[in-house]
C-alpha atoms as a PDB file:
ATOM      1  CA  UNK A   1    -127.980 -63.334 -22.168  1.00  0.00           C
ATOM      2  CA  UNK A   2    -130.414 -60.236 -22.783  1.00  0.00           C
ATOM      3  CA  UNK A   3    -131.815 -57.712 -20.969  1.00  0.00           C
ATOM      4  CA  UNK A   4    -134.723 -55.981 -21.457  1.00  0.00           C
ATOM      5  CA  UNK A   5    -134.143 -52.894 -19.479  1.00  0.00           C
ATOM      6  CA  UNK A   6    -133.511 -51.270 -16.494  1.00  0.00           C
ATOM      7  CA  UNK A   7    -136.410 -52.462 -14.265  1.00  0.00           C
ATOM      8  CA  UNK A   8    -135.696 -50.003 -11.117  1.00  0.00           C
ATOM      9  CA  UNK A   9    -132.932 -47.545  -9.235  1.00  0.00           C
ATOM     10  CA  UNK A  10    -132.699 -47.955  -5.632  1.00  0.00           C
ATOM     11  CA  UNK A  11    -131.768 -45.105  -3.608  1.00  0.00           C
ATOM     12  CA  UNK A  12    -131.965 -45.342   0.644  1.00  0.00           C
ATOM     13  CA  UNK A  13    -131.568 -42.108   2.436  1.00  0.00           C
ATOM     14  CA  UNK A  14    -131.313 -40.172   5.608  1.00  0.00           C
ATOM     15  CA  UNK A  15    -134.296 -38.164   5.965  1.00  0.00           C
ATOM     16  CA  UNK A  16    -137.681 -39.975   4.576  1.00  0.00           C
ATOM     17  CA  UNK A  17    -139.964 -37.385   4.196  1.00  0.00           C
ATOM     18  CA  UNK A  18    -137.081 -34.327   3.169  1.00  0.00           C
ATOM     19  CA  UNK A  19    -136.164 -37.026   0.520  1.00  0.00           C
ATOM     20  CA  UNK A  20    -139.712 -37.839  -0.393  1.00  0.00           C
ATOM     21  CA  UNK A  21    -140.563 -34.300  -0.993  1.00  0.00           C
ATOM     22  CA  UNK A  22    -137.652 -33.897  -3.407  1.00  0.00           C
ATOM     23  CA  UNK A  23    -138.217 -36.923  -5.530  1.00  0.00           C
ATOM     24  CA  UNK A  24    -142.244 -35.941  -5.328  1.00  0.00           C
ATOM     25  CA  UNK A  25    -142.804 -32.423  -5.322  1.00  0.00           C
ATOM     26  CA  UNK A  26    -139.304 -31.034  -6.657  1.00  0.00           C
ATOM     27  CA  UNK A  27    -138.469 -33.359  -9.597  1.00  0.00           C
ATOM     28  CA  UNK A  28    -142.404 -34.425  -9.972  1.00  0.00           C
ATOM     29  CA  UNK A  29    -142.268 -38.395 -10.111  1.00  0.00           C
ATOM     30  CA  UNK A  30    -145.364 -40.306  -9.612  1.00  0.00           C
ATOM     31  CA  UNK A  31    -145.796 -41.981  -6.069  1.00  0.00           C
ATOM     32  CA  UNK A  32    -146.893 -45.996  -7.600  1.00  0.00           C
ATOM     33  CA  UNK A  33    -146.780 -47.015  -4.085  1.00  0.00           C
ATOM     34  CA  UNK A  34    -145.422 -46.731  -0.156  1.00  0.00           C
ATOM     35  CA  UNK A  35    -145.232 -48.735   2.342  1.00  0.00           C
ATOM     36  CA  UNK A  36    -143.817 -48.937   5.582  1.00  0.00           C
ATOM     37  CA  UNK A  37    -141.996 -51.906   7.546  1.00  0.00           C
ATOM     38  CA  UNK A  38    -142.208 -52.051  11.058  1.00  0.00           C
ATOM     39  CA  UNK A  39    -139.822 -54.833  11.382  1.00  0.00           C
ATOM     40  CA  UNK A  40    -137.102 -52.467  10.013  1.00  0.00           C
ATOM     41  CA  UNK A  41    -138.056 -49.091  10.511  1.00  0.00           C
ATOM     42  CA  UNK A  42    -138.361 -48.386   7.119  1.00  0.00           C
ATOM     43  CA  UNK A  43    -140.177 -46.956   4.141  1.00  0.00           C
ATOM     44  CA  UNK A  44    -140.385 -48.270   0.907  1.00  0.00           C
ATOM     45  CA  UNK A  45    -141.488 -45.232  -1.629  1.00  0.00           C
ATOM     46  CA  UNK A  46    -141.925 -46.537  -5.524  1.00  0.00           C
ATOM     47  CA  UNK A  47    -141.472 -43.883  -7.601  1.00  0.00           C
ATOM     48  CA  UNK A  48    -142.310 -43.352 -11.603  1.00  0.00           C
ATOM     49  CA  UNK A  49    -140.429 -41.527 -14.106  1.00  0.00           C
ATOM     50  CA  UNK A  50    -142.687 -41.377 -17.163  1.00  0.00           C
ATOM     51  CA  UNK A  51    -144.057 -44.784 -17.782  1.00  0.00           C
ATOM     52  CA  UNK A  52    -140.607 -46.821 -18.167  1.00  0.00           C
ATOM     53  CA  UNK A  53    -138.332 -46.588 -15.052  1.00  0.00           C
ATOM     54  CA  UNK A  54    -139.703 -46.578 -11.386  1.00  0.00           C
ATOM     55  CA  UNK A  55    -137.180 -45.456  -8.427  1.00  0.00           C
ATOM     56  CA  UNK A  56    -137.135 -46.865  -5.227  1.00  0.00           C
ATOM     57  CA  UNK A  57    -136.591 -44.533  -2.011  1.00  0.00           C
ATOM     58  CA  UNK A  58    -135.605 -46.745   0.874  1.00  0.00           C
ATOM     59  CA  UNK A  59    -135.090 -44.897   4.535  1.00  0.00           C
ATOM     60  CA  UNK A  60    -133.105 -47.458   6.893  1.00  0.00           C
ATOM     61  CA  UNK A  61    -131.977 -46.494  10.450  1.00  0.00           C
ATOM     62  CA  UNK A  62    -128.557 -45.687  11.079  1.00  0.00           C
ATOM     63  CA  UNK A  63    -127.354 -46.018   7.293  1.00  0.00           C
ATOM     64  CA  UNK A  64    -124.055 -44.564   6.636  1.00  0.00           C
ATOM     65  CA  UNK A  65    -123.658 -41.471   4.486  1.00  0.00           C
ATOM     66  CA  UNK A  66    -122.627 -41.848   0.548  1.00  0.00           C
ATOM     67  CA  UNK A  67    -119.081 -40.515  -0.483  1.00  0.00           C
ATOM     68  CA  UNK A  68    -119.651 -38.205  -3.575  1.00  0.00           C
ATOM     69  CA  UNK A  69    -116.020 -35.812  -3.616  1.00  0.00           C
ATOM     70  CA  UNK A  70    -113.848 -37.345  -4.103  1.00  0.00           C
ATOM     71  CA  UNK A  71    -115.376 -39.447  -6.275  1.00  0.00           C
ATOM     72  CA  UNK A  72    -115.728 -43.294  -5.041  1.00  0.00           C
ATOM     73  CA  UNK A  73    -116.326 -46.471  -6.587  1.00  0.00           C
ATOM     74  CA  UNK A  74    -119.529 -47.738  -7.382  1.00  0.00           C
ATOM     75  CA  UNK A  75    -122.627 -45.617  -8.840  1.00  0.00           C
ATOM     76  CA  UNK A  76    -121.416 -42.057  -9.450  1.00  0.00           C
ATOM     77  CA  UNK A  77    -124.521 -40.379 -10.828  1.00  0.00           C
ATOM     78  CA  UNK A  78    -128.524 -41.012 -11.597  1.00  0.00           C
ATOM     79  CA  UNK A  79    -129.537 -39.193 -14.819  1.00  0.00           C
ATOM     80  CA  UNK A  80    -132.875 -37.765 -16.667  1.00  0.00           C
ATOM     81  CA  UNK A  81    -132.995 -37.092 -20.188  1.00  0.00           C
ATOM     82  CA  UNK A  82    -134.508 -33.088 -20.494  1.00  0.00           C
ATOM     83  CA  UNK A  83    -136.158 -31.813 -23.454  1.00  0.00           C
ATOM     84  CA  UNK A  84    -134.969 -28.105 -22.738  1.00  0.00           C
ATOM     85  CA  UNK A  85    -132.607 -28.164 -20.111  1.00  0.00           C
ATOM     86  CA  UNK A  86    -132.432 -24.042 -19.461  1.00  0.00           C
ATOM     87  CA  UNK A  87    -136.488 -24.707 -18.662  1.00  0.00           C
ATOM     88  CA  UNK A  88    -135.963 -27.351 -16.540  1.00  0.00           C
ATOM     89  CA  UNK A  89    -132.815 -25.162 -14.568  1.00  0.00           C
ATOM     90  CA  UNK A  90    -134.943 -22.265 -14.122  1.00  0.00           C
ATOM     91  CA  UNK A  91    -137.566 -24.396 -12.356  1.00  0.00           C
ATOM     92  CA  UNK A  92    -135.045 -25.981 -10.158  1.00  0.00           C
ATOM     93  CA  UNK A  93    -133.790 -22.254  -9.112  1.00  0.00           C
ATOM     94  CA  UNK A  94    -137.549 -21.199  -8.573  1.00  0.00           C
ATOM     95  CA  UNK A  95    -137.256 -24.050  -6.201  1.00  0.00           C
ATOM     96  CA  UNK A  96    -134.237 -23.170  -4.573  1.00  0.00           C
ATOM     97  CA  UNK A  97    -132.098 -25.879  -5.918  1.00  0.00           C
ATOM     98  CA  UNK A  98    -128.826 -24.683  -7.147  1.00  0.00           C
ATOM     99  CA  UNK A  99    -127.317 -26.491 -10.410  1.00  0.00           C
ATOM    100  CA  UNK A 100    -123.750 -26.483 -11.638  1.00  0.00           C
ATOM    101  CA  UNK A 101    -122.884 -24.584 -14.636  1.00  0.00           C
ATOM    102  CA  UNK A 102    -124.056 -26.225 -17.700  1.00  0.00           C
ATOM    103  CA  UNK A 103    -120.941 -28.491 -19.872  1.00  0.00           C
ATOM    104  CA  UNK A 104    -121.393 -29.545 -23.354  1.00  0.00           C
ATOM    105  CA  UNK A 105    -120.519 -33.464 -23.546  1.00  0.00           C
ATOM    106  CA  UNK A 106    -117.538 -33.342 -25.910  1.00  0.00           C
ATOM    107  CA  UNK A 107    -118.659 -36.505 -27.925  1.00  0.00           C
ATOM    108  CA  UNK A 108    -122.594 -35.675 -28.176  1.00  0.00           C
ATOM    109  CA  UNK A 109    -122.467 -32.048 -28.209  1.00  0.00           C
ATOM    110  CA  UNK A 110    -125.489 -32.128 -25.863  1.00  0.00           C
ATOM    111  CA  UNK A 111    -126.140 -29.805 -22.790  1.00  0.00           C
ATOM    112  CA  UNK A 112    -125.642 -31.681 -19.058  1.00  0.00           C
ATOM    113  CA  UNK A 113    -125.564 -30.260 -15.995  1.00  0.00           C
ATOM    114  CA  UNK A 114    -125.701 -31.475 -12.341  1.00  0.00           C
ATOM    115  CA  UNK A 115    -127.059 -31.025  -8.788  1.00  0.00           C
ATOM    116  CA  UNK A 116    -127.397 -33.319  -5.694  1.00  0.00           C
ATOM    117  CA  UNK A 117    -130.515 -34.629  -4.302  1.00  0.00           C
ATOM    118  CA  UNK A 118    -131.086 -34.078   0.297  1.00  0.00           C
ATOM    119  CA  UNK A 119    -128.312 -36.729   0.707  1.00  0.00           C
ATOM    120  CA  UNK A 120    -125.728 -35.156  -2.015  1.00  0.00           C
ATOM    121  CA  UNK A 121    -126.627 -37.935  -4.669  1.00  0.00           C
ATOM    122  CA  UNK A 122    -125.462 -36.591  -7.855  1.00  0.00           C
ATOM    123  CA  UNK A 123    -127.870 -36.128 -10.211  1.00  0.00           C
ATOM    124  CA  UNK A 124    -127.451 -35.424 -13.823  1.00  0.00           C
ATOM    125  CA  UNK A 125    -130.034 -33.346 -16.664  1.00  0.00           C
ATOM    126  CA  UNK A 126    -129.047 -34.555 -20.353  1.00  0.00           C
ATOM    127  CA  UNK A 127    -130.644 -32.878 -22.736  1.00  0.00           C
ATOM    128  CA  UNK A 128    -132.261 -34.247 -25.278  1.00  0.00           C
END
């Protein structure tokens, strides 16, 4: 078996347009296309990080909310590579969005740091 690549993250959350606004207007991805479905009540937002990855932003009704501490199984974190990640922080404060203090990963010796999108999905900053 190979694979090529990741094709797409999907991400559903509570509030559509709070959400929509933070993928769009706070971490700047491209809007490739929305939709909405009436026979579910929901929106489909595809969203594009550079030219390689594309997120998808899914609102459903009634979804339940996403354990982050303690930690649970399945997808802990989503994470964008950064060329200068004390830039990128200062734009996220000048947006009011608070980041953790920044760790050096032991192995790489790269600068990370985290903060959560509306729904508390954790989202990582990897330098470069």
């Amino acid at each position: 078996m190979k694979l090529n690549k990741i094709h797409h993250i999907a991400i559903i959350c509570s509030n559509y347009k709070k959400s929509k606004d933070f993928y769009v207007n706070i971490l700047g991805l491209k809007i490739i296309n929305e939709i909405y479905r009436k026979d579910r009540d929901s929106y489909k937002l595809d969203l594009g990080v550079c030219e390689n990855y594309q997120i998808e932003l899914f609102s459903f009704p009634q979804s339940p909310k996403r354990l982050s501490y303690p930690e649970s199984r399945g997808l802990r974190h989503l994470a964008f590579e950064v060329d200068n990640i004390d830039e990128i922080i200062k734009e996220l404060a000048d947006k009011n969005i608070i980041t953790e203090s920044i760790r050096v990963d032991e192995i790489t010796k790269k600068k990370f740091t985290f903060f959560s999108d509306p729904d508390d999905l954790p989202i990582e900053l990897y330098e470069k």
